[in-house]
N, C-alpha and C. Protein backbone atom coordinates (compact mmCIF):
# COMPACT_ATOMS: atom_id res chain seq x y z
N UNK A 1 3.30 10.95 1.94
CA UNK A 1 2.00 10.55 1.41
C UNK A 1 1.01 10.53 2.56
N UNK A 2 -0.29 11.39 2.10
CA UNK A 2 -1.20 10.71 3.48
C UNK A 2 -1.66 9.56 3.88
N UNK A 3 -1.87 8.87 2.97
CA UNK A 3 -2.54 7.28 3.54
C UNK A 3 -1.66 6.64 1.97
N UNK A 4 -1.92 5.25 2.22
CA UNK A 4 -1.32 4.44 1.40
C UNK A 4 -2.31 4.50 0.21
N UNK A 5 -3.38 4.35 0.20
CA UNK A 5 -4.38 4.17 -0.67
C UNK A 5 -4.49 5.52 -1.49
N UNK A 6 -3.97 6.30 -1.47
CA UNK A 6 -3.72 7.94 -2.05
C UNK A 6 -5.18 8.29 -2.38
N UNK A 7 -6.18 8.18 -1.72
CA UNK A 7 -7.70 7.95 -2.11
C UNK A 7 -8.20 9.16 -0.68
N UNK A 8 -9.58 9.61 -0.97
CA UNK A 8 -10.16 10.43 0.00
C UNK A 8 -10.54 9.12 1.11
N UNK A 9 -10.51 9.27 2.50
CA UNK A 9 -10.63 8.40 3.43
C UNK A 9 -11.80 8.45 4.50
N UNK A 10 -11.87 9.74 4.32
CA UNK A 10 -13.08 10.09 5.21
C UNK A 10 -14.43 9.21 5.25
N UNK A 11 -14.65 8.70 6.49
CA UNK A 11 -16.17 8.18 5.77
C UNK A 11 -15.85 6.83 5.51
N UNK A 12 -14.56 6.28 4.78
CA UNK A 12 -14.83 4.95 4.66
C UNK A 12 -14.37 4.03 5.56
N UNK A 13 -14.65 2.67 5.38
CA UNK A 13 -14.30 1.37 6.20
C UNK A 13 -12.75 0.61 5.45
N UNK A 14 -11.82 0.78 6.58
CA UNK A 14 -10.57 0.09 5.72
C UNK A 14 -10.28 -0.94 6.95
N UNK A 15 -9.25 -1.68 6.38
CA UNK A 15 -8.74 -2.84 7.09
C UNK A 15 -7.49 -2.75 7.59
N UNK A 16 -6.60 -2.62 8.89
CA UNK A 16 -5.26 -2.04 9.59
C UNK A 16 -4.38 -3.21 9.09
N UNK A 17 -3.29 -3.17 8.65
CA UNK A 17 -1.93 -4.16 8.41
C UNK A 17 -2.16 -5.11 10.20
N UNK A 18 -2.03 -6.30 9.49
CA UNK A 18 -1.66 -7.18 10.55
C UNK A 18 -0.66 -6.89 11.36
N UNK A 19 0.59 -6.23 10.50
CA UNK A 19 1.88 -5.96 11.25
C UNK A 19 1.57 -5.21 12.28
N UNK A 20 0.70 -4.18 12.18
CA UNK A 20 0.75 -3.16 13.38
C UNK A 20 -0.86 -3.42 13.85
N UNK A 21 -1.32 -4.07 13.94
CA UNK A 21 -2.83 -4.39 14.94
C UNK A 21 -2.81 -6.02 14.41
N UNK A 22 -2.23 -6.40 15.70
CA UNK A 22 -2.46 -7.95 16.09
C UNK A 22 -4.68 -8.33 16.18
N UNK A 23 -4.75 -9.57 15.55
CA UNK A 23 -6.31 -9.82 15.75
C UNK A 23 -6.63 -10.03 14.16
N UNK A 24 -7.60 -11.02 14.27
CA UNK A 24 -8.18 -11.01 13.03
C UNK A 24 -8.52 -10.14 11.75
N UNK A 25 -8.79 -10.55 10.88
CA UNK A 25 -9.36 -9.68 9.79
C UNK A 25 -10.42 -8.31 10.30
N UNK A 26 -11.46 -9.24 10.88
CA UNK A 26 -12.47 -8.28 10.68
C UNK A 26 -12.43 -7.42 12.35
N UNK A 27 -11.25 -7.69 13.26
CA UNK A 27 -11.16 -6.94 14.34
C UNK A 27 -9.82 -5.93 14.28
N UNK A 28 -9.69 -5.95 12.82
CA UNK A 28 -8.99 -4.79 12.52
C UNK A 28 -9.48 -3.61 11.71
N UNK A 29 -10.92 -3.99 11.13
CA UNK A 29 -11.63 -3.34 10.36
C UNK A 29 -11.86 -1.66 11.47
N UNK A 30 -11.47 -0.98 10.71
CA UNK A 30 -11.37 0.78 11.14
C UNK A 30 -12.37 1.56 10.26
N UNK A 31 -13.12 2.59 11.29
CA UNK A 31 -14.01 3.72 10.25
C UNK A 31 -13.10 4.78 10.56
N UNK A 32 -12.89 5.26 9.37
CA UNK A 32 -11.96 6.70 9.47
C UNK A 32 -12.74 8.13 9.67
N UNK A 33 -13.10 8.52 10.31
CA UNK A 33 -14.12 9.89 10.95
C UNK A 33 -13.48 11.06 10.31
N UNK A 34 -12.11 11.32 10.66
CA UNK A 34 -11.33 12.81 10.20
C UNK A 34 -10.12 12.29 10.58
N UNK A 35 -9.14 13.81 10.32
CA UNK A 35 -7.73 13.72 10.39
C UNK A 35 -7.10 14.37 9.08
N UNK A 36 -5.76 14.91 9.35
CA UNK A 36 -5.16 15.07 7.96
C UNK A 36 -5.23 13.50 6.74
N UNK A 37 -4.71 12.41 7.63
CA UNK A 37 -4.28 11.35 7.08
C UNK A 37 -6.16 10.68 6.06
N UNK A 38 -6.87 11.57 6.33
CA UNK A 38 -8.14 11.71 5.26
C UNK A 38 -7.72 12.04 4.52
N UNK A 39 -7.47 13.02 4.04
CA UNK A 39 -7.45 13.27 2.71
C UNK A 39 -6.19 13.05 1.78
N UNK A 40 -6.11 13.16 0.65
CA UNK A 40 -4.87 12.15 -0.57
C UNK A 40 -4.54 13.90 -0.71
N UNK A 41 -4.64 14.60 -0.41
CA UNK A 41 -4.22 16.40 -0.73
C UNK A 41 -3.30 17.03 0.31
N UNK A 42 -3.58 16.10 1.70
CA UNK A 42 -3.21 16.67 2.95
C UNK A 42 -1.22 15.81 2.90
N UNK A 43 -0.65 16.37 3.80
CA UNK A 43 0.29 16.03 3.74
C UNK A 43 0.60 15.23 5.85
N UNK A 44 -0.24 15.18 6.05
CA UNK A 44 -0.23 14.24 7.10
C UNK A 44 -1.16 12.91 7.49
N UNK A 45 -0.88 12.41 8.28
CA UNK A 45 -0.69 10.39 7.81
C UNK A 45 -1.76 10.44 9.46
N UNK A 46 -2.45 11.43 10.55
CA UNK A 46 -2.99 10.93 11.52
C UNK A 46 -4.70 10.98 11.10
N UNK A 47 -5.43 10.04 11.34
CA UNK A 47 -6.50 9.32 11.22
C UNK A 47 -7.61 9.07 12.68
N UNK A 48 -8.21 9.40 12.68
CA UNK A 48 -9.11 9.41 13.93
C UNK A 48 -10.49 8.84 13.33
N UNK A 49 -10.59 7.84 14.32
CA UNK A 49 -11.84 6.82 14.11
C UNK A 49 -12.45 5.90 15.37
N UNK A 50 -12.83 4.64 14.62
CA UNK A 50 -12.83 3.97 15.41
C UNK A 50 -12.85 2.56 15.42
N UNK A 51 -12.51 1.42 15.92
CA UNK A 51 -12.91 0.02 15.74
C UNK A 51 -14.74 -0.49 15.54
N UNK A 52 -14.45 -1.04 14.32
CA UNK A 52 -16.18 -1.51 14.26
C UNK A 52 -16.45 -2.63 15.30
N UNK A 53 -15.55 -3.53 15.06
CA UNK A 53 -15.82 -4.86 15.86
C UNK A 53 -15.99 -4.34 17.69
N UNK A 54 -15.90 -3.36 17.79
CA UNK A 54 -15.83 -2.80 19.77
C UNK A 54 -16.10 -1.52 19.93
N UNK A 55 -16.13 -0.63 18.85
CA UNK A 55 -16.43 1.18 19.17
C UNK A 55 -15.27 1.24 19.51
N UNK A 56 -14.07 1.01 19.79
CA UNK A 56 -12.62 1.37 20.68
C UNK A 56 -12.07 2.49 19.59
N UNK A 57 -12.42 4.01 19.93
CA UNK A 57 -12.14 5.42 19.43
C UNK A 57 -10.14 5.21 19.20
N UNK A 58 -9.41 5.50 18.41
CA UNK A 58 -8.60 5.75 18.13
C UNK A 58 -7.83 6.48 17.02
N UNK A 59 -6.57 6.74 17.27
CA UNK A 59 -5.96 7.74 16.22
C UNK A 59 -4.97 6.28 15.42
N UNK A 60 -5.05 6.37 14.29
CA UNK A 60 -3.88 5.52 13.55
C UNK A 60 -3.38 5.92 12.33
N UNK A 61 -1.78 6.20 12.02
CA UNK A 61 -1.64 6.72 10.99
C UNK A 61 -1.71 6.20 9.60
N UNK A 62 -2.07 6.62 8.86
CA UNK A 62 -2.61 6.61 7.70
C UNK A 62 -1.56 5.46 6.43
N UNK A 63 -0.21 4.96 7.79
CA UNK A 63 1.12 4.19 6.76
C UNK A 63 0.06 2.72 7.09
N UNK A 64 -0.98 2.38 8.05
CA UNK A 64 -1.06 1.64 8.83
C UNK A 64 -2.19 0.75 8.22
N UNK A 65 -2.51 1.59 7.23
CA UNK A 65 -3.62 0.93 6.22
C UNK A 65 -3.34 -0.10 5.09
N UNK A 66 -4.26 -1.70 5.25
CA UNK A 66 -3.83 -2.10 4.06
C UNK A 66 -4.73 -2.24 2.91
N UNK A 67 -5.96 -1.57 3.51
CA UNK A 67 -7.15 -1.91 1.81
C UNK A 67 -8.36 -1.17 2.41
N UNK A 68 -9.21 -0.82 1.34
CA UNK A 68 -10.48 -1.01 1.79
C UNK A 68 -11.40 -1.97 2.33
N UNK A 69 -11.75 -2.15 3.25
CA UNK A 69 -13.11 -3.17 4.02
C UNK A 69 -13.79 -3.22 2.30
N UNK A 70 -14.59 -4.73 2.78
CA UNK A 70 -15.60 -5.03 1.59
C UNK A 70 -16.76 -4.84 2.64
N UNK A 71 -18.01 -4.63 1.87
CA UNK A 71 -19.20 -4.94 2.11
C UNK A 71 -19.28 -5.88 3.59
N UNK A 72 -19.09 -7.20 3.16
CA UNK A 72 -19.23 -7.91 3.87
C UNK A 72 -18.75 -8.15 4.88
N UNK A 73 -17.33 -7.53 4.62
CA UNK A 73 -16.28 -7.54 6.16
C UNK A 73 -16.89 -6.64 6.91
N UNK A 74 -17.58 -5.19 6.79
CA UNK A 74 -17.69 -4.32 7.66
C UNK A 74 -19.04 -5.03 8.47
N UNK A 75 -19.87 -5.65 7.69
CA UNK A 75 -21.76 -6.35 8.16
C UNK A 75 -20.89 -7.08 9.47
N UNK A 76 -19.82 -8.29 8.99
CA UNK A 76 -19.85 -8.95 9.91
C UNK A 76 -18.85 -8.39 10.92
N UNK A 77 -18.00 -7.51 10.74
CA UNK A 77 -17.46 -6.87 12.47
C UNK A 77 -18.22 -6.03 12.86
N UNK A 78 -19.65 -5.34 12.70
CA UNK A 78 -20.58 -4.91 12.74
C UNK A 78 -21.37 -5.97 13.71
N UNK A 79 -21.47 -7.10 13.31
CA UNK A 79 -22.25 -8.05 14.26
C UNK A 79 -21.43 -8.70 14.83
N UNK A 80 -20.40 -8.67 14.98
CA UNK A 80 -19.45 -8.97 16.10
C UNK A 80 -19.38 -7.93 17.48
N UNK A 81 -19.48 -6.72 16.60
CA UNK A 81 -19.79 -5.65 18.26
C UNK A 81 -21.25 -5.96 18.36
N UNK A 82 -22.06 -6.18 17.98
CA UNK A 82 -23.67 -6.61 18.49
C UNK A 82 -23.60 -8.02 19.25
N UNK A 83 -22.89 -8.72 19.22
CA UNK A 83 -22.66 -10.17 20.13
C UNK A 83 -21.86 -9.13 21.44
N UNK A 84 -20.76 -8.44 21.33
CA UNK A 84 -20.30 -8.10 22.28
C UNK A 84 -21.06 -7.20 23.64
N UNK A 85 -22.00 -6.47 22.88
CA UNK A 85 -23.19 -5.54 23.91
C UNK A 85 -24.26 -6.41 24.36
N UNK A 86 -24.41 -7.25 24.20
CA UNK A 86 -24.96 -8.42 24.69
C UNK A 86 -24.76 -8.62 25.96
């Protein structure tokens, strides 16, 4: 399966399993940019993005996902990297 959410990924804001990214809720919040593990058609699980709460660019596979970000989760790890450039 490419991602857990069997959903197109590109583009959106999801939230990483606690199990595999230690840190709060919203400092696990991930934007998914590209990768096979985008698309629910593709048959590979790698994901390239990045952390909202820090810009920190990374690849994570697509088993590693547990939901979509809400609204509100992405605003506030959004202003969590704006306290951090400070």
């Amino acid at each position: 399966m490419a991602n857990n959410l069997n959903q197109e990924l590109k583009g959106k804001f999801v939230v990483l399993k606690a199990a595999a990214y230690k840190g709060d809720k919203l400092k696990r919040i991930f934007f998914c940019e590209e990768g096979f593990g985008t698309s629910s058609k593709t048959g590979g699980t790698a994901i390239f993005g990045y952390f909202v709460s820090d810009g920190e660019d990374c690849k994570i596979g697509g088993y590693e996902i547990e939901r979509f970000a809400r609204d509100g989760e992405v605003k506030e790890a959004k202003r969590l990297r704006g306290k951090q450039n400070k």
